[in-house]
Protein backbone atom coordinates (compact mmCIF):
# COMPACT_ATOMS: atom_id res chain seq x y z
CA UNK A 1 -6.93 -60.88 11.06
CA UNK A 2 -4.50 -62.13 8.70
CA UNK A 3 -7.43 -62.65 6.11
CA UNK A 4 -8.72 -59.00 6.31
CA UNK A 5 -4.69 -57.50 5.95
CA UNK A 6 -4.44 -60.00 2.75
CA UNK A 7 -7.78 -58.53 1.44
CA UNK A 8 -6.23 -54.89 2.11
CA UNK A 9 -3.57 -55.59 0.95
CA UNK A 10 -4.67 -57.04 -2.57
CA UNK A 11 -7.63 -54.11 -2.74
CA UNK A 12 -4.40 -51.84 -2.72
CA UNK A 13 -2.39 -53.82 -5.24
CA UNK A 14 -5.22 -53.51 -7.59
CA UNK A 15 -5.90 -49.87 -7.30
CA UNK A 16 -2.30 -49.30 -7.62
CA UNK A 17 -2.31 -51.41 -10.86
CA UNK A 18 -5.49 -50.29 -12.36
CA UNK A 19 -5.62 -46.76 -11.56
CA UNK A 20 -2.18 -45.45 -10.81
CA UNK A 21 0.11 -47.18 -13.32
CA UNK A 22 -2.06 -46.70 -16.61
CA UNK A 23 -2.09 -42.69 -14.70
CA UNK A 24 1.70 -42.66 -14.89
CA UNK A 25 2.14 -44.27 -18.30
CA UNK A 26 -0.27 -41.64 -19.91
CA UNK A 27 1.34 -39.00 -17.90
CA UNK A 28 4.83 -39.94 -19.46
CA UNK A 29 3.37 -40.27 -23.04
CA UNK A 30 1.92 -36.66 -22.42
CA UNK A 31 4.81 -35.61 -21.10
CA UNK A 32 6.99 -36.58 -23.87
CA UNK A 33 4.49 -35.23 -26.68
CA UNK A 34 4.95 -31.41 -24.89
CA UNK A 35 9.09 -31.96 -24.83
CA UNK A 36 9.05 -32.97 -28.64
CA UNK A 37 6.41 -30.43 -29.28
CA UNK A 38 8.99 -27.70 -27.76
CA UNK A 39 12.02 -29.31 -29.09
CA UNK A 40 10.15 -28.45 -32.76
CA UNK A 41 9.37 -25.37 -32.05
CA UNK A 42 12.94 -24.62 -30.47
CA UNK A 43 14.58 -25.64 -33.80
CA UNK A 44 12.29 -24.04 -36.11
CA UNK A 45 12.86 -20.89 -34.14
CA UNK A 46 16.93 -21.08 -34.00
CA UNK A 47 17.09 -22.36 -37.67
CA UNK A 48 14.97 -19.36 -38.82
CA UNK A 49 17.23 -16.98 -36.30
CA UNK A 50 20.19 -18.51 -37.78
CA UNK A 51 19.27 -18.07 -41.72
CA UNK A 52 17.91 -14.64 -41.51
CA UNK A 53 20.47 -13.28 -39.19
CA UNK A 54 18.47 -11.26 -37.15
CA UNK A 55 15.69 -11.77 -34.19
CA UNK A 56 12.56 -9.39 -34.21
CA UNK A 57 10.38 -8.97 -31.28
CA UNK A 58 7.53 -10.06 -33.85
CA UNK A 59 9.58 -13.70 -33.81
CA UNK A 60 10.68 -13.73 -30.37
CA UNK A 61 6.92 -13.01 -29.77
CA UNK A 62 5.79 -16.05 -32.22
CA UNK A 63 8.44 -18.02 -30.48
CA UNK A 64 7.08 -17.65 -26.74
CA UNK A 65 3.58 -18.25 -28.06
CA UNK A 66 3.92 -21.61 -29.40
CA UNK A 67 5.81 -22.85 -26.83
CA UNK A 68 2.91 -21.63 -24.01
CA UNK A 69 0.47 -23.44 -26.26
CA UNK A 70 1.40 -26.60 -24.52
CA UNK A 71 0.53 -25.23 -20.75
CA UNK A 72 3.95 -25.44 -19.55
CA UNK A 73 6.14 -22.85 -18.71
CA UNK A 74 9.67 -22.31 -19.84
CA UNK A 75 12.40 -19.86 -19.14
CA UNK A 76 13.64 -18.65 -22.34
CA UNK A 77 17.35 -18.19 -22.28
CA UNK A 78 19.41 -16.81 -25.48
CA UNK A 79 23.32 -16.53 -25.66
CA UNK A 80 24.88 -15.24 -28.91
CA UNK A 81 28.87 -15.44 -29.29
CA UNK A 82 30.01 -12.48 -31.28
CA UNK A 83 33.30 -13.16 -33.55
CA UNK A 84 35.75 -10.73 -33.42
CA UNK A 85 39.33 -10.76 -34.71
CA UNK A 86 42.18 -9.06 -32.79
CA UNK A 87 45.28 -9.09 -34.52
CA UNK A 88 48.64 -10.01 -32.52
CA UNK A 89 51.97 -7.89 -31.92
CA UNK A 90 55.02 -8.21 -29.84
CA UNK A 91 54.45 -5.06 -28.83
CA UNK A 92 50.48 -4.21 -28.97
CA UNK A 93 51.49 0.00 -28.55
CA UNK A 94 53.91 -0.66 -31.84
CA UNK A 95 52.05 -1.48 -34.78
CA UNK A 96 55.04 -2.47 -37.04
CA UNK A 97 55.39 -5.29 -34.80
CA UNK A 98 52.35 -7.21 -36.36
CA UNK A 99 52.74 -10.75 -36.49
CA UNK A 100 50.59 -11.60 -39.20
CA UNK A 101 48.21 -13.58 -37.45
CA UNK A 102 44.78 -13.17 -35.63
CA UNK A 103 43.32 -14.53 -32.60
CA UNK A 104 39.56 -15.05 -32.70
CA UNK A 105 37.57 -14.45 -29.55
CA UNK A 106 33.69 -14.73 -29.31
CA UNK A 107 32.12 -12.07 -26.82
CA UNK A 108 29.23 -13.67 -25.51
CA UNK A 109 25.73 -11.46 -25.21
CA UNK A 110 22.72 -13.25 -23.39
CA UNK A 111 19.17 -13.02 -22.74
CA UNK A 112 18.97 -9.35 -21.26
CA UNK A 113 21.07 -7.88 -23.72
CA UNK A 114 19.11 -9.13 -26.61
CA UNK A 115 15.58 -8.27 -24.69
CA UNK A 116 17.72 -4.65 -24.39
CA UNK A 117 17.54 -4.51 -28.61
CA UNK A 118 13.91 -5.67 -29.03
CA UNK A 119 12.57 -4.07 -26.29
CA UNK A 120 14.23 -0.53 -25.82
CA UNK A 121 11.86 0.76 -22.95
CA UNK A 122 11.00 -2.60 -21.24
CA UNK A 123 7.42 -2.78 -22.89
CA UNK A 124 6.16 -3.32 -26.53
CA UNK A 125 3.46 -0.60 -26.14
CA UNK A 126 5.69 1.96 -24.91
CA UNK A 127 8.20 2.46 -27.34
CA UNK A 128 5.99 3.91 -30.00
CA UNK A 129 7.91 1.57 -33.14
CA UNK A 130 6.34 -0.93 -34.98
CA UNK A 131 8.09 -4.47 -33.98
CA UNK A 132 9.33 -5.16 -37.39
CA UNK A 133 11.62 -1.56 -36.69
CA UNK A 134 14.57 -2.42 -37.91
CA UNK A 135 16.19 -0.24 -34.49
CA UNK A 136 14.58 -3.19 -32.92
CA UNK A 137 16.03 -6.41 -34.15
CA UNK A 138 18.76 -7.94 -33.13
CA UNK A 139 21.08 -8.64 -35.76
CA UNK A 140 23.49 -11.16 -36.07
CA UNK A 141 26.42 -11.62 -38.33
CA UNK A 142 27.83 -14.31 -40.34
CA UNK A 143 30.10 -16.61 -38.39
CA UNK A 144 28.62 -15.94 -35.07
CA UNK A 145 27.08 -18.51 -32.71
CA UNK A 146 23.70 -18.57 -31.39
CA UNK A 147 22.13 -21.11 -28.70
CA UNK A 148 18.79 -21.23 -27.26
CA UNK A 149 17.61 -22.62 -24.07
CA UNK A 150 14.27 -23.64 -22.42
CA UNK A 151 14.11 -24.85 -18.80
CA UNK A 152 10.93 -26.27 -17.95
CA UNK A 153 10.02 -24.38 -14.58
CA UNK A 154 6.35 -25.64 -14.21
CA UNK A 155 5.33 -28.93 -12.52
CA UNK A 156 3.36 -31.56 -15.01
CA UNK A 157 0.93 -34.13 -14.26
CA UNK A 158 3.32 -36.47 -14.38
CA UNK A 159 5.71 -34.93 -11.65
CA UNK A 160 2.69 -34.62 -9.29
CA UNK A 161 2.14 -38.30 -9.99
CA UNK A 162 5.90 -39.08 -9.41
CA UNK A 163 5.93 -36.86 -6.11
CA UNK A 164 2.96 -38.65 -5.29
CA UNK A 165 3.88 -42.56 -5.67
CA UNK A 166 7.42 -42.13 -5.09
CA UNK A 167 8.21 -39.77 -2.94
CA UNK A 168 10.91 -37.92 -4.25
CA UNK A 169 11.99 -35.95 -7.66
CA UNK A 170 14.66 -36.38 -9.64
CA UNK A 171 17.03 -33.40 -10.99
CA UNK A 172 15.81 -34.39 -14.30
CA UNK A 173 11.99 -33.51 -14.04
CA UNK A 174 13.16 -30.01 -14.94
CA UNK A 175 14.85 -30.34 -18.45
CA UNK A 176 16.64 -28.18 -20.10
CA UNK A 177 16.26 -28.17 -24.37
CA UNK A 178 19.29 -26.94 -25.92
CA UNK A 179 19.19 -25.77 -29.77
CA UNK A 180 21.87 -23.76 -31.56
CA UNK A 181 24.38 -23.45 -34.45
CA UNK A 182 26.48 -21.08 -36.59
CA UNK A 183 24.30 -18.00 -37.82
CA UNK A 184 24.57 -18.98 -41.74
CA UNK A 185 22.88 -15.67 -43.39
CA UNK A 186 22.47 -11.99 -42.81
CA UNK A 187 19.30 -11.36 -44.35
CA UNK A 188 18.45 -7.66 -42.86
């Protein structure tokens, strides 16, 4: 009896180290080709937002495109802080009581706003302008910030694997790539 567990016991072993962990370590090297792959595309994307000053829906279509060529799906998220100036007084209904100094405040504008500009009636097809309209980019101006997010929302080979042998999955198999910066440029 003790002969036949051992024999189990080994037969497991080996699959385990023959099948499964060459599975996992090709899993991971896949898995971290797709993140870099996105990461590139995330920067190229937020650099070119940033130096042109504006977002089109033919980018933001170019955008989503490349990053479902790798078969995983993101959430796009896109927050753009608006500076604005607002001067100070002692007394804000008096204006001879300026200070002579501003306060700068960013209003922030996210995803649905900025779908709001490109996409006017909720659909490309519907709105009867071409996509390089200019009514339908988004422009930025210089001095404002822009920061894109994707959240991997889809599960990879190498989660299924990880659900699989371990048991469990960490907070971290959904990441979250973060790219943003200063808009530099406002090339309409």
């Amino acid at each position: 009896m003790v002969n036949a567990l051992s024999k189990i016991t080994a037969a497991l072993l080996a699959v385990i180290l023959l099948f499964m962990y060459p599975a996992v370590q090709t899993a991971q090297r896949q898995e971290d080709i797709n993140s870099l792959a996105a990461y590139n595309t995330l920067v190229q994307f937020t650099d070119a937002v940033r130096n042109k000053g504006y977002l089109s829906p033919a980018m933001y279509e170019d955008f989503t495109k490349q990053v479902a060529v790798s078969g995983i799906m993101y959430d796009i998220q896109l927050e753009h802080q608006r500076k604005k100036y607002h001067p100070e007084y002692d007394d804000p209904a008096n204006e001879a009581t300026f200070k002579g100094d501003f306060t700068v405040v960013y209003d922030s504008y996210f995803t649905s706003d900025v779908l709001k500009v490109l996409y006017p009636d909720g659909s490309i097809a519907g709105t009867g302008l071409d996509s390089d309209h200019s009514s339908r980019k988004y422009k930025f101006e210089t001095g404002d910030f822009v920061s894109i997010s994707l959240n991997k929302r889809s599960r990879t080979p190498l989660t299924i694997l990880s659900l699989f042998l371990f048991g469990n999955l960490d907070s971290d198999d959904y990441e979250e790539l973060t790219y943003g910066g200063m808009v530099l440029n406002e090339d309409f």
